[in-house]
N, C-alpha and C. Protein backbone atom coordinates (compact mmCIF):
# COMPACT_ATOMS: atom_id res chain seq x y z
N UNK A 1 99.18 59.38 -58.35
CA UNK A 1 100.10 59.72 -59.42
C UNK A 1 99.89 61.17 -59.88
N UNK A 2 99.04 61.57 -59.99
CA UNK A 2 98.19 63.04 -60.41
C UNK A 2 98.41 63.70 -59.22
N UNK A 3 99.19 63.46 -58.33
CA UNK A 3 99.08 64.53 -57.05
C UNK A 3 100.67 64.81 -57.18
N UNK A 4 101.79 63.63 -57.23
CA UNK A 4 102.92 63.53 -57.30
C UNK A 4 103.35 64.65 -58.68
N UNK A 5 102.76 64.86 -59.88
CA UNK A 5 102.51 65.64 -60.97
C UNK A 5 102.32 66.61 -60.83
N UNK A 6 101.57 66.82 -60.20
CA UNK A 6 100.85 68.38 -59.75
C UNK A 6 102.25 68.94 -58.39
N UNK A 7 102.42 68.43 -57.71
CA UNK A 7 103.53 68.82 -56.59
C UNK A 7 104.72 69.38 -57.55
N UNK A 8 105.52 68.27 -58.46
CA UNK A 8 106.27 68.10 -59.28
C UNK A 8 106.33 69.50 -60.09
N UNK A 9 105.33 69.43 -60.93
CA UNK A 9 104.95 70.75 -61.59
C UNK A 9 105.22 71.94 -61.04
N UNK A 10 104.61 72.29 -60.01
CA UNK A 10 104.44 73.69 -58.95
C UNK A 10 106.06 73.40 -58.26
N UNK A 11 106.70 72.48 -58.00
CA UNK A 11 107.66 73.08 -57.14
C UNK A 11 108.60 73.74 -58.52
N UNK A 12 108.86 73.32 -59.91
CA UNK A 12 109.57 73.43 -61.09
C UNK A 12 109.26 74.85 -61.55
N UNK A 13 107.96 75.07 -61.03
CA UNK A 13 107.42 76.63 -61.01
C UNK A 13 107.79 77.52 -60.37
N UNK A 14 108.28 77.02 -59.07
CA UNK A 14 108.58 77.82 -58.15
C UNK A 14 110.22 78.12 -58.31
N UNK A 15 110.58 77.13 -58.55
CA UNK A 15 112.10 77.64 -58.70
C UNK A 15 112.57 78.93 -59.80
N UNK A 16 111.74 78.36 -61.21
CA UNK A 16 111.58 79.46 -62.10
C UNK A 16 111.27 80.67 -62.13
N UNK A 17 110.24 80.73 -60.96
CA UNK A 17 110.39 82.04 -60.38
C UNK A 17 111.10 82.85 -59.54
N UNK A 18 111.69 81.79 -59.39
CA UNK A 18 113.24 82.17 -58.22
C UNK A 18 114.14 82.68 -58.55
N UNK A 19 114.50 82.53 -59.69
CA UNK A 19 115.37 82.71 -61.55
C UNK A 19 114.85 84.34 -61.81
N UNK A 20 114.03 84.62 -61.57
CA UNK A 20 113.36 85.62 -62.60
C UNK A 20 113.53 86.57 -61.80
N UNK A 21 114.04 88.20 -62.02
CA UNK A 21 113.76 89.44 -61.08
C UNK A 21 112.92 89.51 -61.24
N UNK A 22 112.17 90.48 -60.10
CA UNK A 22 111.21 90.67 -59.73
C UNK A 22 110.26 91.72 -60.81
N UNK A 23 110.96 92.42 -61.45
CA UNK A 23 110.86 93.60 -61.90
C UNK A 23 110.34 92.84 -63.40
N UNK A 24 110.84 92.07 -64.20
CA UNK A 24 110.16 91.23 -64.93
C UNK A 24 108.99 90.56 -64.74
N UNK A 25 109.17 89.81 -63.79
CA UNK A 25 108.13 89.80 -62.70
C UNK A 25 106.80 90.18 -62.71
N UNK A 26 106.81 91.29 -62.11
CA UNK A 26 105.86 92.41 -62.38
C UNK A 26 105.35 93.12 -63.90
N UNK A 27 106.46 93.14 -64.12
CA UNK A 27 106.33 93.83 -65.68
C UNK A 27 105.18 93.19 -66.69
N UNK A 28 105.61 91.03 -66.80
CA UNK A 28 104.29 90.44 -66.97
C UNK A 28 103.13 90.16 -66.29
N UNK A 29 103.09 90.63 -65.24
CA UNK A 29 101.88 90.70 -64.60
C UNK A 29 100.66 91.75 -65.39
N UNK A 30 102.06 93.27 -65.16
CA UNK A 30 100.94 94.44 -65.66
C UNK A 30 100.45 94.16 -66.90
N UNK A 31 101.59 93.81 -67.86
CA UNK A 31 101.28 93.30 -69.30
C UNK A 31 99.91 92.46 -69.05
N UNK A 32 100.46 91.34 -68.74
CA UNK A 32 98.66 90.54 -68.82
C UNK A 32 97.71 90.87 -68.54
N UNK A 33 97.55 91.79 -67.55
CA UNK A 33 96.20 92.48 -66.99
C UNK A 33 95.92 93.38 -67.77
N UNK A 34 96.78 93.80 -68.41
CA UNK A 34 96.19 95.28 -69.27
C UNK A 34 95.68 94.71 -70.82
N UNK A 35 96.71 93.22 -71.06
CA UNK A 35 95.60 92.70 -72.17
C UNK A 35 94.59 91.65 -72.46
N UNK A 36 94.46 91.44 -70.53
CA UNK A 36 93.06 90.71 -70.35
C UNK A 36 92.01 91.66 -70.35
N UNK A 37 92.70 92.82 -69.75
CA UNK A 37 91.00 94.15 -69.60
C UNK A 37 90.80 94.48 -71.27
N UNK A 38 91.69 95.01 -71.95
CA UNK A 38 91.45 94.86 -73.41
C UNK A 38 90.24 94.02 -74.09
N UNK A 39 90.64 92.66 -73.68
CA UNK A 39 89.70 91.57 -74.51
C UNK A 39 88.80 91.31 -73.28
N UNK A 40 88.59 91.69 -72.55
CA UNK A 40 86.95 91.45 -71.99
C UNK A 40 86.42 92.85 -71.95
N UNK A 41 87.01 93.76 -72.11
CA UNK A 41 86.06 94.98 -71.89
C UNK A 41 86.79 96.25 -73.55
N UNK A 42 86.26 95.63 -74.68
CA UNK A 42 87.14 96.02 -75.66
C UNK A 42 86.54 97.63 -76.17
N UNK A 43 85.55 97.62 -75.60
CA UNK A 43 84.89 98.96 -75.67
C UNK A 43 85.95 99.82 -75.65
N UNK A 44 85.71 99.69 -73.84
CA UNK A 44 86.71 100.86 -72.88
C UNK A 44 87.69 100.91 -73.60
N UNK A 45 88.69 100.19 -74.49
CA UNK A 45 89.92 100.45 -74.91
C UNK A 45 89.60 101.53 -76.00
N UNK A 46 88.54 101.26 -76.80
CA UNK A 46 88.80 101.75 -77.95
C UNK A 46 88.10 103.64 -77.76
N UNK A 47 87.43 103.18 -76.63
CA UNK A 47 87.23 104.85 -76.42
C UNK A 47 88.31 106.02 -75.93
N UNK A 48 89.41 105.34 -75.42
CA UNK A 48 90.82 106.16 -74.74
C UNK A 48 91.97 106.36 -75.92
N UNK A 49 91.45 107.57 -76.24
CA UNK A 49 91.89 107.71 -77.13
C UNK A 49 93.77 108.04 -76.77
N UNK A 50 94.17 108.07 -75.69
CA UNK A 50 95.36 108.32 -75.41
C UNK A 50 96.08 107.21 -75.50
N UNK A 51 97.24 106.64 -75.47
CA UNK A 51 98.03 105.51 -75.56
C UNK A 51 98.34 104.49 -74.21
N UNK A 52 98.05 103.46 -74.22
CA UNK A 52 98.51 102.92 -72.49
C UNK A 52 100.03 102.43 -72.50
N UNK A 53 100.49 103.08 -71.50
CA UNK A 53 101.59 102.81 -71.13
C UNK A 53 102.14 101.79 -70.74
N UNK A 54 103.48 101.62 -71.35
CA UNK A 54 103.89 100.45 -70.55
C UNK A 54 104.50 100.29 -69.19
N UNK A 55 105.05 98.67 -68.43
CA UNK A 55 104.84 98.78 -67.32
C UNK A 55 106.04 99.31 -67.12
N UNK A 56 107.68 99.79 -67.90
CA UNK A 56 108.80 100.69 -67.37
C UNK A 56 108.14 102.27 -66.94
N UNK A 57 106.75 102.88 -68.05
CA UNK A 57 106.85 104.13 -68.23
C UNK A 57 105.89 104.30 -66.79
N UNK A 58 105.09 103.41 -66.35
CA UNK A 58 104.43 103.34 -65.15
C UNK A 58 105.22 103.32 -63.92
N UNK A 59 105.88 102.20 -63.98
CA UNK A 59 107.23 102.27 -62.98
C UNK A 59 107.58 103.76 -62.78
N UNK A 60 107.91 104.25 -63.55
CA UNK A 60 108.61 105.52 -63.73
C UNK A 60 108.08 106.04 -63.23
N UNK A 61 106.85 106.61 -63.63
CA UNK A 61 105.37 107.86 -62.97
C UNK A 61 105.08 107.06 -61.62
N UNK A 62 105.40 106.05 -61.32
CA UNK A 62 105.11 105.97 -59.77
C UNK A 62 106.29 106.27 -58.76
N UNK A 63 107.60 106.06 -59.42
CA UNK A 63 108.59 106.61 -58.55
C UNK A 63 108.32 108.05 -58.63
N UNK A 64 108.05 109.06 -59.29
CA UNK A 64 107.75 110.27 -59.26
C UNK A 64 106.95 110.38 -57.75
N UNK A 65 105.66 110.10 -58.20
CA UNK A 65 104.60 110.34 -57.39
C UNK A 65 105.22 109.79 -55.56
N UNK A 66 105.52 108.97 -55.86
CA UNK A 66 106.15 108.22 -54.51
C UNK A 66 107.28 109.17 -53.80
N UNK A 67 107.73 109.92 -54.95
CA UNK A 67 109.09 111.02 -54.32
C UNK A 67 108.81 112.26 -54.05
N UNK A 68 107.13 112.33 -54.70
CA UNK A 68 107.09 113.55 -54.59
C UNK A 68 105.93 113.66 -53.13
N UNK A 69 105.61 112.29 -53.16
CA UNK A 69 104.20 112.75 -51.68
C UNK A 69 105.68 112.25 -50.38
N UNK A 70 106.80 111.89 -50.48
CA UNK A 70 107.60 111.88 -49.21
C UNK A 70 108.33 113.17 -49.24
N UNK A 71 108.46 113.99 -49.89
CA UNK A 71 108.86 115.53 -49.86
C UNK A 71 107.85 116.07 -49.26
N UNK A 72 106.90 115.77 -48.98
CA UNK A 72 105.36 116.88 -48.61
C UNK A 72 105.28 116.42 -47.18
């Protein structure tokens, strides 16, 4: 019964992610990782004193970088 649940579950997951662009997607990925490193390593945050970006303004600075090393 607990296996039929668990299958059940994950395939209802999977579709939902099927639903979702990718780009959202991603977007909560970076989000979560940047406020799991926060709360396990709360030091490091509080010493950067600069602002962390979010994951559009990252997006952004990587299409740069990405356009600018295929010009070279």
């Amino acid at each position: 019964m607990r296996a039929v649940f668990t299958i059940t579950l994950c395939a209802n997951l999977s579709l939902l992610a099927g639903c979702a662009s990718n780009e959202r997607i991603y977007g909560n990925i970076y989000e979560g990782l940047k406020t799991r490193e926060a709360i396990v390593h709360p030091s490091a945050e509080q010493k950067s004193p600069e602002k962390s970006m979010s994951y559009q303004e990252y997006e952004a600075e990587r299409k740069k970088l990405l356009e600018s090393n295929d010009k070279k």
